[in-house]
N, C-alpha and C. Protein backbone atom coordinates (compact mmCIF):
# COMPACT_ATOMS: atom_id res chain seq x y z
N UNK A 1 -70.53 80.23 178.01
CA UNK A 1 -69.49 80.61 178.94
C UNK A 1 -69.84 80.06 180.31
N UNK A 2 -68.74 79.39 181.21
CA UNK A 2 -68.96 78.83 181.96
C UNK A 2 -68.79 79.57 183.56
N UNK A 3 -69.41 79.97 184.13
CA UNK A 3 -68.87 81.33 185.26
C UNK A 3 -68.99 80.07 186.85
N UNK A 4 -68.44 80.37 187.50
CA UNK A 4 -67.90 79.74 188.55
C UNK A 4 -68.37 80.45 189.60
N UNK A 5 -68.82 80.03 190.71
CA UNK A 5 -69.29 80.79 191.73
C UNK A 5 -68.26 80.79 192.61
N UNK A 6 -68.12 81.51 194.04
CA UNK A 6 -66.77 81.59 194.90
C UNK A 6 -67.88 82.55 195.83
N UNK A 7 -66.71 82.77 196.85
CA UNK A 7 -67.19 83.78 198.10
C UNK A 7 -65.79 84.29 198.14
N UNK A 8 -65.73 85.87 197.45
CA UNK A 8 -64.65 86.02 197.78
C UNK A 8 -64.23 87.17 199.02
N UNK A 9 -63.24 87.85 199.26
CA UNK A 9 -62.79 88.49 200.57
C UNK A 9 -63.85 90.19 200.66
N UNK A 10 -64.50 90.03 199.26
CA UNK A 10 -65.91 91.67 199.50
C UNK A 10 -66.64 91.47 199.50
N UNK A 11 -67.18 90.08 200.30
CA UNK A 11 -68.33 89.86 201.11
C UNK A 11 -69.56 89.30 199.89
N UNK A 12 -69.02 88.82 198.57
CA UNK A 12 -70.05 89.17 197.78
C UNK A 12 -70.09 87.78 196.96
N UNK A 13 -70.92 87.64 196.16
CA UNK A 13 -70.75 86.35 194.78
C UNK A 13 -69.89 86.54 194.26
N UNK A 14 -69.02 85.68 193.56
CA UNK A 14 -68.39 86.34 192.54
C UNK A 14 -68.22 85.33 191.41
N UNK A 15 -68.45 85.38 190.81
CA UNK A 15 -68.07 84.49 188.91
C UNK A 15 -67.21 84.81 188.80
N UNK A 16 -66.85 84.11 188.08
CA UNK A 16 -65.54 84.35 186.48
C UNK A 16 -65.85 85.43 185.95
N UNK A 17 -65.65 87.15 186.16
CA UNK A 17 -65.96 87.76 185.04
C UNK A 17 -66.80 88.65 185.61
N UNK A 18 -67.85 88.42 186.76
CA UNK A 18 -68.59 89.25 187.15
C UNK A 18 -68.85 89.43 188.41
N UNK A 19 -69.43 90.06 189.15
CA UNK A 19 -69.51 90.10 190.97
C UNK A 19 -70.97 90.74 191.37
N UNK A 20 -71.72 90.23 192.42
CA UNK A 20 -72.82 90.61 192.53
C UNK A 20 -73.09 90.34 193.91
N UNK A 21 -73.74 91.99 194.47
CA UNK A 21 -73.77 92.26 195.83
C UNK A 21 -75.08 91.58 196.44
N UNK A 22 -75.06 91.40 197.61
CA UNK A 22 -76.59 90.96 198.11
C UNK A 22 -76.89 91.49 199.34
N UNK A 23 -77.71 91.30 199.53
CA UNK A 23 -78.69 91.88 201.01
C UNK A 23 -78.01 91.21 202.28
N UNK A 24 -77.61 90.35 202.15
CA UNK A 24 -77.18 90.01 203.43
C UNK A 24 -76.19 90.32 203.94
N UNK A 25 -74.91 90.86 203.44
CA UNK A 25 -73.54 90.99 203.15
C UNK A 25 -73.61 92.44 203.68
N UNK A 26 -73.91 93.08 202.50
CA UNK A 26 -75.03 94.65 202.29
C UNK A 26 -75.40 95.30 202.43
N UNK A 27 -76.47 94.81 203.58
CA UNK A 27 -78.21 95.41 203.65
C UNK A 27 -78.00 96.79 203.50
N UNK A 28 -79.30 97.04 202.29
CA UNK A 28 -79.58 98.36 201.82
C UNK A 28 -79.01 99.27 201.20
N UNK A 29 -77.11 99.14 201.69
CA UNK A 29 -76.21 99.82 200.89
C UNK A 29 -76.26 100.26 199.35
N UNK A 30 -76.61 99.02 198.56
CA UNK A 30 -77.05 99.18 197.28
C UNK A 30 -78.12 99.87 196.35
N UNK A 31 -79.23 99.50 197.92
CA UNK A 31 -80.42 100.24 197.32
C UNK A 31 -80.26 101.68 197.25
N UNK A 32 -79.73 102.49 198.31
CA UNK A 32 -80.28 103.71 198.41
C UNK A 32 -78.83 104.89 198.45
N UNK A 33 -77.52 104.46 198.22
CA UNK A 33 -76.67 104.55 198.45
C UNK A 33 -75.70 103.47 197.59
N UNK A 34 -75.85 103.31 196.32
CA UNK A 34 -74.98 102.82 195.77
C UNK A 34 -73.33 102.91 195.64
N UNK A 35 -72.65 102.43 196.08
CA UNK A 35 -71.01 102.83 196.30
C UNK A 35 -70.38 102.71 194.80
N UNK A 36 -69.56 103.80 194.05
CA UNK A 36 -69.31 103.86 193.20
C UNK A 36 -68.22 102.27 192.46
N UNK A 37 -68.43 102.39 191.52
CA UNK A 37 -67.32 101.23 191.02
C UNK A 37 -66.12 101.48 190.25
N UNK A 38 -65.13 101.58 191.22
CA UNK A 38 -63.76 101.98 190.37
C UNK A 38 -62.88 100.54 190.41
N UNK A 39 -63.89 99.52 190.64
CA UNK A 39 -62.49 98.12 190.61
C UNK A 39 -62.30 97.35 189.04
N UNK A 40 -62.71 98.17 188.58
CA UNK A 40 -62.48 97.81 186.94
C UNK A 40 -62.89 96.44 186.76
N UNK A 41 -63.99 95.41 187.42
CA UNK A 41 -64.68 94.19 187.03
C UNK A 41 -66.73 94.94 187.14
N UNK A 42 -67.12 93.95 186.58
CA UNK A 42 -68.64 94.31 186.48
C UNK A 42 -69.15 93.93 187.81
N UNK A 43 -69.86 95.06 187.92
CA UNK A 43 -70.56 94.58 189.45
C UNK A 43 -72.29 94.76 188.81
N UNK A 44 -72.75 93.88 189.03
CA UNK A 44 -74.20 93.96 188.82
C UNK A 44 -75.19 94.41 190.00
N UNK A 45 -75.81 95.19 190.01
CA UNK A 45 -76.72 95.02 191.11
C UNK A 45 -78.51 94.48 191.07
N UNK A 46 -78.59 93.27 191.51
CA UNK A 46 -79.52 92.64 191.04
C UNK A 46 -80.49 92.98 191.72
N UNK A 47 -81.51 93.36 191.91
CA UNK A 47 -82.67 93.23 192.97
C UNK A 47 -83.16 91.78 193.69
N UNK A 48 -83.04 90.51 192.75
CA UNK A 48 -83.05 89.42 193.33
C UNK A 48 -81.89 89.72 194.26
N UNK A 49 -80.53 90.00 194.13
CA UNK A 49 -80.20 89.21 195.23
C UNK A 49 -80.33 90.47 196.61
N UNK A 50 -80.82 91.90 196.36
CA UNK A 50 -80.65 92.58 196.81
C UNK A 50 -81.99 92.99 197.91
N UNK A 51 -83.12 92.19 197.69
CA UNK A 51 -84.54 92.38 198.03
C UNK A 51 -85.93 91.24 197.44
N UNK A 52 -85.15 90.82 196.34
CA UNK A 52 -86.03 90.12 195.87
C UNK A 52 -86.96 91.14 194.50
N UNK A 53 -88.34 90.27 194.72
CA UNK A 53 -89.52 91.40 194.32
C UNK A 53 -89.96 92.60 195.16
N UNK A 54 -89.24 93.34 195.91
CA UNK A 54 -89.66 94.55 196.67
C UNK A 54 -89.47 95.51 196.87
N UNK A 55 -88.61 95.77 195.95
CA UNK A 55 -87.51 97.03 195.50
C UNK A 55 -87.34 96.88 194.24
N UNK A 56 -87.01 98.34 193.83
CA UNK A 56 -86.20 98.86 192.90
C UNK A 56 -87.13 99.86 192.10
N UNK A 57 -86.65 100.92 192.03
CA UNK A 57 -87.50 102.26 191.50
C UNK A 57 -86.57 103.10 190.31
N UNK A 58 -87.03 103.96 189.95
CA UNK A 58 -86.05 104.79 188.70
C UNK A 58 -84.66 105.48 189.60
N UNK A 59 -85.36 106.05 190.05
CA UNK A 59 -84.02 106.36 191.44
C UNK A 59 -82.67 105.23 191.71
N UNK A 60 -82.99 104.27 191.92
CA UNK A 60 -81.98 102.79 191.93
C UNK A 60 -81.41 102.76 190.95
N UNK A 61 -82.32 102.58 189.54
CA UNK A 61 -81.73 102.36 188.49
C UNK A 61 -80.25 103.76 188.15
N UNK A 62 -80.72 104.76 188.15
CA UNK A 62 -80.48 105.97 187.73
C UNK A 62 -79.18 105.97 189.09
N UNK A 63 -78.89 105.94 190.02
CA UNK A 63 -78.33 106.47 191.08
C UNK A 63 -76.98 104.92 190.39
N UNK A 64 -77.34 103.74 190.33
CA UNK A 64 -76.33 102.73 190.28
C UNK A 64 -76.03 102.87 188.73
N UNK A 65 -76.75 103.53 187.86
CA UNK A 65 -75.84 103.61 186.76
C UNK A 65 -74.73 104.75 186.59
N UNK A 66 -75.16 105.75 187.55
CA UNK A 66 -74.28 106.81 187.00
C UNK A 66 -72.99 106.63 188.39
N UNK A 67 -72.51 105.35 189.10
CA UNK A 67 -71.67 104.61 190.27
C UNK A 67 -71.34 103.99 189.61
N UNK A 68 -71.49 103.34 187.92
CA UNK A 68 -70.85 101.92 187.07
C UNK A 68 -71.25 101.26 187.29
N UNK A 69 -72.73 100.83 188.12
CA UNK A 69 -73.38 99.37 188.31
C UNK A 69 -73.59 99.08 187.00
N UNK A 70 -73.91 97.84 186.98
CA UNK A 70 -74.85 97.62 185.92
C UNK A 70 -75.76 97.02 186.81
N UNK A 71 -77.32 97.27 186.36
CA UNK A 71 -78.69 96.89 186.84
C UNK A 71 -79.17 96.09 186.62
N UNK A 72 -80.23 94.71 187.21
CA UNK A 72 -80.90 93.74 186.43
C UNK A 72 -82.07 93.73 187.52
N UNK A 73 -82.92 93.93 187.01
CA UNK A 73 -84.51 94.29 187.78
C UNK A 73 -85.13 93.22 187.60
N UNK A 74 -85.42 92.24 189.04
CA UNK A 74 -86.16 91.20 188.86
C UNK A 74 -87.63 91.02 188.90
N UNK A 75 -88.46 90.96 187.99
CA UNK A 75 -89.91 90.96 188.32
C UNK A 75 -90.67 90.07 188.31
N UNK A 76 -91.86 89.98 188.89
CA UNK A 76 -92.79 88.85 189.33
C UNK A 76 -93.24 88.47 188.03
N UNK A 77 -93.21 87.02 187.81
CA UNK A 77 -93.88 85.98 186.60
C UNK A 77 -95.85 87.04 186.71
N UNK A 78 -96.15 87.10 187.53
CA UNK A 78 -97.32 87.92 188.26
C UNK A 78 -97.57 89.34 187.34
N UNK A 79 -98.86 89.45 187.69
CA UNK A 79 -99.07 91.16 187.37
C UNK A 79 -98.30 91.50 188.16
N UNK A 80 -97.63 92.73 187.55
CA UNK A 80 -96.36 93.11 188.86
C UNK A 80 -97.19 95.01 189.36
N UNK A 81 -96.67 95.41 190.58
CA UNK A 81 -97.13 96.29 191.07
C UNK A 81 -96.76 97.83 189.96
N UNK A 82 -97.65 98.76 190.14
CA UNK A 82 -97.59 99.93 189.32
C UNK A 82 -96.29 100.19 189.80
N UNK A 83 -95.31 100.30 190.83
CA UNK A 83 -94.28 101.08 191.11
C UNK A 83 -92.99 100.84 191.05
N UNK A 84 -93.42 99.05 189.79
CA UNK A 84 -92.10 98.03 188.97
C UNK A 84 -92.04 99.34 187.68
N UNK A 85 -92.87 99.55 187.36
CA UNK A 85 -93.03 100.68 186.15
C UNK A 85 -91.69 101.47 185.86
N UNK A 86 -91.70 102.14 187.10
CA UNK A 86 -90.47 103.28 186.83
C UNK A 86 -89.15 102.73 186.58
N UNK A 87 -88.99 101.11 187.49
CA UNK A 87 -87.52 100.90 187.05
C UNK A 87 -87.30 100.24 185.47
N UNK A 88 -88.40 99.92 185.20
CA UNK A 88 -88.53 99.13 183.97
C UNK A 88 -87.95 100.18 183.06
N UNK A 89 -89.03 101.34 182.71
CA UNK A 89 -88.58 102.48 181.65
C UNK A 89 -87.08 103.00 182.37
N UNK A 90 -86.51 103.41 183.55
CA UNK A 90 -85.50 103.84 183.74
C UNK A 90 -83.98 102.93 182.82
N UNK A 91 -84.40 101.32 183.13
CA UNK A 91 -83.87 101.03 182.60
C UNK A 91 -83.58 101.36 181.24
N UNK A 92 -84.61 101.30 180.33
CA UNK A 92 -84.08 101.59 179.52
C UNK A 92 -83.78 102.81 179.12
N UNK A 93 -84.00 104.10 179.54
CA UNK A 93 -83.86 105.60 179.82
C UNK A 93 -82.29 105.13 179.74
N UNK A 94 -81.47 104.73 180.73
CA UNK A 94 -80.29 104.22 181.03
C UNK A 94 -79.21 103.41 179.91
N UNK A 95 -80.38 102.80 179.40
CA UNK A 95 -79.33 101.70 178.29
C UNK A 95 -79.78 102.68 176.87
N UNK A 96 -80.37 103.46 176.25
CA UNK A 96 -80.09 104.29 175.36
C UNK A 96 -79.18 105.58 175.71
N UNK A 97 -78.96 106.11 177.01
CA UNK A 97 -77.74 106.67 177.15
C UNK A 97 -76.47 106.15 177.04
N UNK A 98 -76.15 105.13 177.68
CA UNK A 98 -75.10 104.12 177.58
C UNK A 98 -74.65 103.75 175.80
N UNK A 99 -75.71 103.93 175.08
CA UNK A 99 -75.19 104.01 173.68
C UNK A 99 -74.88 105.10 172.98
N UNK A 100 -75.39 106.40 173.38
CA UNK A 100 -74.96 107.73 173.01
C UNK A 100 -73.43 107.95 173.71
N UNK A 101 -73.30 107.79 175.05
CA UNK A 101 -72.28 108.27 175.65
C UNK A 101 -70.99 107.60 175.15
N UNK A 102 -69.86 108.10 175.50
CA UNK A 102 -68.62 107.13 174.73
C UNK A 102 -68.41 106.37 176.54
N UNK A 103 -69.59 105.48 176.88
CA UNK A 103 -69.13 104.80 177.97
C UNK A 103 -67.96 104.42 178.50
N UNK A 104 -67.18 103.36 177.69
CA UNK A 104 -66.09 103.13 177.39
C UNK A 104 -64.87 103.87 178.07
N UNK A 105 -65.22 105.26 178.11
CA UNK A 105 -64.14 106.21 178.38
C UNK A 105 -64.63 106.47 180.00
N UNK A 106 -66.11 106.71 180.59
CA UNK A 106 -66.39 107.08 181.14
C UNK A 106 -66.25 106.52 182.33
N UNK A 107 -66.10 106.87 183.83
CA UNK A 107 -66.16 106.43 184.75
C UNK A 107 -66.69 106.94 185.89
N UNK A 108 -67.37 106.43 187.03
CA UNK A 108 -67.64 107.56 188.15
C UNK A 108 -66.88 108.25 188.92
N UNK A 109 -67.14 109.63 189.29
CA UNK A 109 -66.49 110.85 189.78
C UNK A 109 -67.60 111.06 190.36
N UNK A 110 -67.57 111.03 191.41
CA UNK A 110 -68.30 111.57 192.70
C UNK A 110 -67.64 112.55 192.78
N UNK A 111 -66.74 112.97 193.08
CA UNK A 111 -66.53 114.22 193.79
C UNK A 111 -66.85 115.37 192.79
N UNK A 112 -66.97 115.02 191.46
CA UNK A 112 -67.06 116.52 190.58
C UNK A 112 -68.37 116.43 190.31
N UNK A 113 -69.24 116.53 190.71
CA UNK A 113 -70.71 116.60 191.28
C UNK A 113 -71.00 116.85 192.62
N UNK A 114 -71.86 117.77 193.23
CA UNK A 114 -72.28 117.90 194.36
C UNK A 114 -73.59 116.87 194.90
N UNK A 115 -74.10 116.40 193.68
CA UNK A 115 -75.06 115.25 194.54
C UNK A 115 -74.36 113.60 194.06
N UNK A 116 -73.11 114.18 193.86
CA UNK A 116 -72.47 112.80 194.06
C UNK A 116 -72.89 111.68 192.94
N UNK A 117 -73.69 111.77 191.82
CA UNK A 117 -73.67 110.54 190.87
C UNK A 117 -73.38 111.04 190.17
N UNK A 118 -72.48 110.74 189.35
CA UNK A 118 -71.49 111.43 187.78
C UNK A 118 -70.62 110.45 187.57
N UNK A 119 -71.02 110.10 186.17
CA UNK A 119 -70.74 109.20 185.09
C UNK A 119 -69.63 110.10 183.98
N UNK A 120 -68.52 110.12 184.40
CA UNK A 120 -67.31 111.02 183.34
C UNK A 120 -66.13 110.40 182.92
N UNK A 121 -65.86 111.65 181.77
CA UNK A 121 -64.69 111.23 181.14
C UNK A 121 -64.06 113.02 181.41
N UNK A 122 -63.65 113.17 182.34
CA UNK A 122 -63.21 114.38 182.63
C UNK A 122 -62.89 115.40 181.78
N UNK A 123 -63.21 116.85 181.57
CA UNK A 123 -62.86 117.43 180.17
C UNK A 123 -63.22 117.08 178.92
N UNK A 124 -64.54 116.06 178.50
CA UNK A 124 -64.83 115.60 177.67
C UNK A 124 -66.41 115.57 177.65
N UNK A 125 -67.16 114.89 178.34
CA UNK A 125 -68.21 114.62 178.89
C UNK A 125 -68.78 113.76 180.51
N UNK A 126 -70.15 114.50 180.42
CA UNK A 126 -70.33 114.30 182.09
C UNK A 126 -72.10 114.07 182.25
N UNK A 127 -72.30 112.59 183.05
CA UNK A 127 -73.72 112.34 182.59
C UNK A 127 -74.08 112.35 184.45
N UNK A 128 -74.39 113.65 184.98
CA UNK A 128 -74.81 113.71 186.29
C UNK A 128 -75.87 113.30 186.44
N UNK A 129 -76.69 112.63 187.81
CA UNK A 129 -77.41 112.39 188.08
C UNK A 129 -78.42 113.58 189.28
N UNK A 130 -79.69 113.90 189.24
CA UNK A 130 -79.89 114.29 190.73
C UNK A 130 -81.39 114.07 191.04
N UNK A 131 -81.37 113.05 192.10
CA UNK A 131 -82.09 112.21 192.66
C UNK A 131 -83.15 113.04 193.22
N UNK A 132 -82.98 114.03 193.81
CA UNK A 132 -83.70 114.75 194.37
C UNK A 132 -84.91 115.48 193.57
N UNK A 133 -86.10 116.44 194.32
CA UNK A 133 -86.82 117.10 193.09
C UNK A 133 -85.97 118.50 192.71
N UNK A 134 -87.04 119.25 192.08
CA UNK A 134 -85.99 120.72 192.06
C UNK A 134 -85.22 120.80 192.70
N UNK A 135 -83.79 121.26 192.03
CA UNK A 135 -82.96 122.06 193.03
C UNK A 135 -81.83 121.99 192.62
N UNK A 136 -80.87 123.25 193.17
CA UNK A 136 -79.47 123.37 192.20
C UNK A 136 -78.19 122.22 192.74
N UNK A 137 -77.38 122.09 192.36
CA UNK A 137 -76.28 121.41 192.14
C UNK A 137 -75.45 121.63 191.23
N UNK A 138 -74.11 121.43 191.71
CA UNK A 138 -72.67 121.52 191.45
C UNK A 138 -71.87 120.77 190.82
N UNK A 139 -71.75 121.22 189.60
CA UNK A 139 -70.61 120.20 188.71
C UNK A 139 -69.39 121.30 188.11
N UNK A 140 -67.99 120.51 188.97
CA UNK A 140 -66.78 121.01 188.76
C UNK A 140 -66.10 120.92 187.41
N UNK A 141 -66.14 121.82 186.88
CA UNK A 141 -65.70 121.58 185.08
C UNK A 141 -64.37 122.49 185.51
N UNK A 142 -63.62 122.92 186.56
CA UNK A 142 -62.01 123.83 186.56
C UNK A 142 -61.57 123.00 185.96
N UNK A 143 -61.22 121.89 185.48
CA UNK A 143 -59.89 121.25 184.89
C UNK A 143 -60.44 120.91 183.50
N UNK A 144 -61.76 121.83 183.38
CA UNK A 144 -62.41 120.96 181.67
C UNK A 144 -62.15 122.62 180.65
N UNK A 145 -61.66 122.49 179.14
CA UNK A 145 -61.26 123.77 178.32
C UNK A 145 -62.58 123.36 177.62
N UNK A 146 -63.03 124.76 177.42
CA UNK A 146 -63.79 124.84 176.02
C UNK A 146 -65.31 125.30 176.20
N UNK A 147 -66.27 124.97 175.55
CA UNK A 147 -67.71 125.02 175.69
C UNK A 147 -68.58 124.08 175.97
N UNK A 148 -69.13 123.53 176.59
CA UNK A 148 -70.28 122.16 176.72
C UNK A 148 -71.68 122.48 176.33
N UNK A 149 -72.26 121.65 174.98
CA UNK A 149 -74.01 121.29 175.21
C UNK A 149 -74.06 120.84 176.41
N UNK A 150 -75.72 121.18 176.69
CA UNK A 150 -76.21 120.95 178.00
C UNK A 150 -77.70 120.51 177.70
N UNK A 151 -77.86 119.11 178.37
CA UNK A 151 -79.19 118.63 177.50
C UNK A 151 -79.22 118.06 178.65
N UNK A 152 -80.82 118.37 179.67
CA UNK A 152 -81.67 117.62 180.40
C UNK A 152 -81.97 117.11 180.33
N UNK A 153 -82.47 116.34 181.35
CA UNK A 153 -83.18 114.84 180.82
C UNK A 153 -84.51 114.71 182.27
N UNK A 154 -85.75 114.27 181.87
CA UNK A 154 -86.33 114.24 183.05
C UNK A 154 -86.79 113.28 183.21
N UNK A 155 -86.42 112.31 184.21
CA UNK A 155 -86.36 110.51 184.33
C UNK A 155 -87.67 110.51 184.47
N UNK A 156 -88.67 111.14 185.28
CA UNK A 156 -89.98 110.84 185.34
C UNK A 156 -91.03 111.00 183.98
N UNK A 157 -90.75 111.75 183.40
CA UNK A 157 -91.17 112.25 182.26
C UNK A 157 -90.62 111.58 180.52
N UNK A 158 -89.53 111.08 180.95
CA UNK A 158 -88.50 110.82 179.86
C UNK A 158 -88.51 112.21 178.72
N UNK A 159 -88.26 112.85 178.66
CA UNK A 159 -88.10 113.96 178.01
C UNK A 159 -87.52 114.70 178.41
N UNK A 160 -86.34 115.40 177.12
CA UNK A 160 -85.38 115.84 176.77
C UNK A 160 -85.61 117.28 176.77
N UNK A 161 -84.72 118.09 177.08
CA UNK A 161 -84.92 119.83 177.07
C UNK A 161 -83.70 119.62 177.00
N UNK A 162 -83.33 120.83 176.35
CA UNK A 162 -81.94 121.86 175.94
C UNK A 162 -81.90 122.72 177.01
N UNK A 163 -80.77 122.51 177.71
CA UNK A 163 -79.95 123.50 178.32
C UNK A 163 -79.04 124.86 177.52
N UNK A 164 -79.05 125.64 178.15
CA UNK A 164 -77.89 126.93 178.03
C UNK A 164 -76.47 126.40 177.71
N UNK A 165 -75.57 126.25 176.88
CA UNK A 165 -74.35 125.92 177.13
C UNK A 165 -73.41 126.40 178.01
N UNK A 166 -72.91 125.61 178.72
CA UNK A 166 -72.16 126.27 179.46
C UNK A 166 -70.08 126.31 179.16
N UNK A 167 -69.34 127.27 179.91
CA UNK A 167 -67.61 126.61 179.32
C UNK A 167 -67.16 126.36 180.31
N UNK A 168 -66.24 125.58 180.41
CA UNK A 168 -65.74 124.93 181.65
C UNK A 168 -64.39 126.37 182.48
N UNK A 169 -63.68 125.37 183.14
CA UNK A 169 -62.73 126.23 183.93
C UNK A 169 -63.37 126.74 184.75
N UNK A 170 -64.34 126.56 185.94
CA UNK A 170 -64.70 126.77 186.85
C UNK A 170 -66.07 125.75 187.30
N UNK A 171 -66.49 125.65 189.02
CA UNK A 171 -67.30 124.89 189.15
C UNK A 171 -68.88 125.91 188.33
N UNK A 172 -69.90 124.81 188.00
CA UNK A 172 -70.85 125.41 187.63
C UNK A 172 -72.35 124.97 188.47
N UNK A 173 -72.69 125.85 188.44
CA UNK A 173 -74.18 125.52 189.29
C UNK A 173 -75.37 125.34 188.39
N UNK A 174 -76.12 124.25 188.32
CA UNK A 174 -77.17 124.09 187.78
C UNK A 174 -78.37 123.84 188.27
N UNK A 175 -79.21 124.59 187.65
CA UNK A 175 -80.79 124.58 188.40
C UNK A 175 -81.75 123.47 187.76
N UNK A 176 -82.55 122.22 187.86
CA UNK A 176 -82.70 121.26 187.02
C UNK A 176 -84.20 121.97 186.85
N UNK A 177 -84.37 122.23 185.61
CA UNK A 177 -86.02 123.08 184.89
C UNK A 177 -87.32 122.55 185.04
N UNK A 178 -87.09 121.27 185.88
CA UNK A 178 -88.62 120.26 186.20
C UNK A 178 -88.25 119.65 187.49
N UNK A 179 -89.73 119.90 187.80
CA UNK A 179 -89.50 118.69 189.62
C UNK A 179 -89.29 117.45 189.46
N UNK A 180 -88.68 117.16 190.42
CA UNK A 180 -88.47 115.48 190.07
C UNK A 180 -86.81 115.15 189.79
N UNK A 181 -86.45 113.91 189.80
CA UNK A 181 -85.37 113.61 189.72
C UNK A 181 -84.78 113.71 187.87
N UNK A 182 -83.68 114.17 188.02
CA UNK A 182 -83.12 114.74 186.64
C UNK A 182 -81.53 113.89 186.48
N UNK A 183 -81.23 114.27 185.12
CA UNK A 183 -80.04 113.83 184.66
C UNK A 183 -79.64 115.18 183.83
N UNK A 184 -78.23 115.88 184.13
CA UNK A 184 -77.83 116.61 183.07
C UNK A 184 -76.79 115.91 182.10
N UNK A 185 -77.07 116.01 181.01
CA UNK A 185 -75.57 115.70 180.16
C UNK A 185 -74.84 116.83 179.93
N UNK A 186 -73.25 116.54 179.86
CA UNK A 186 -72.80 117.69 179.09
C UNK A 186 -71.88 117.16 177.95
N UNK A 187 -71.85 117.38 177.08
CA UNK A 187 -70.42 117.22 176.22
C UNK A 187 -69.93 118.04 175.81
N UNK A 188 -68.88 118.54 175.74
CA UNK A 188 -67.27 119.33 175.47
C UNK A 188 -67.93 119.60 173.67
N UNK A 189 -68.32 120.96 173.18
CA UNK A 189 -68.57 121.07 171.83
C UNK A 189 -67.19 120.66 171.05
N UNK A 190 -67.99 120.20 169.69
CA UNK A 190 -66.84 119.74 169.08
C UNK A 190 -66.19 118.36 168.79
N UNK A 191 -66.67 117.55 169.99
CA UNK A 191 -66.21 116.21 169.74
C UNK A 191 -67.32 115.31 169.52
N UNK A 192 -66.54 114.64 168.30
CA UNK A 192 -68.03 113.20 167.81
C UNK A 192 -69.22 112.85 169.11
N UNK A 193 -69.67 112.87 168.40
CA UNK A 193 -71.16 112.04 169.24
C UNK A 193 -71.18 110.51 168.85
């Protein structure tokens, strides 16, 4: 496939097919503050073009997947530093969710999260993010019917704990059960996995 480069009017690369932000255009926006993606084309966020070799942590990975980035972590031909580690496994922490979840359907909703990264299909399922260590946060399920599994996830740890189920029709507050930055899933009981 043959992709075409351009400069188009959002400051960014753009191919045939795909679009990719950089540092200069940018600066930092991407890293630490990923802006969600509702323009229905792939936006990659590369660390080459975003920093090079000097960035990118589980946090990056985790914060631009659950915004619709897709991620590509560039690392040194080199022994690379202990703190390439975390984005490496995040990544893939990230791309075995992306095969459980019905992606496809899903999109980001910032606003029905209180720390703002949520990966949804409204009333169906909801793959929040929270960057932070301990601490509670807010996911709006009023417009979702029924019961939700609730399965943690602890990015530092990679390991899985069972949550309490919770039912929708109102916002819900969740306390994440380990320090460190977390992911809750929920899915709506009842529908295929």
């Amino acid at each position: 496939m043959l992709l075409l480069l351009r400069t188009n009017h959002h400051r960014k690369h753009q191919w045939d097919g795909w679009i990719s932000p950089n540092s200069v255009t940018d600066p930092g926006n991407y890293l630490e503050n990923p802006p969600a993606n509702f323009s229905g084309e792939v936006i990659v966020s590369d660390t080459d073009h975003l920093c090079g070799h000097t960035c990118g942590d589980n946090i990056w990975v985790w914060k631009s997947f659950t915004r619709g980035l897709n991620v590509l972590f560039m690392e040194e031909l080199t022994p690379s530093p202990t703190w390439h580690d975390s984005a490496r496994i995040a990544v893939g922490q990230t791309r075995r969710f992306a095969e459980r979840i019905n992606l496809t359907e899903m999109t980001p909703h910032d606003a029905l999260a209180s720390t703002q990264y949520c990966l949804a299909q409204p009333g169906f399922e909801y793959l929040v993010f929270q960057p932070g260590g301990r601490g509670e946060f807010t996911v709006n399920l009023n417009d979702a019917k029924g019961s939700f599994s609730v399965e943690w996830f602890d990015v530092n740890a990679g390991k899985t704990v069972p949550g309490k189920a919770v039912s929708g029709g109102e916002r819900r507050i969740f306390q994440t059960p380990f320090p460190g930055p977390a992911a809750v899933y929920l899915k709506r009981a009842g529908d295929p996995q």
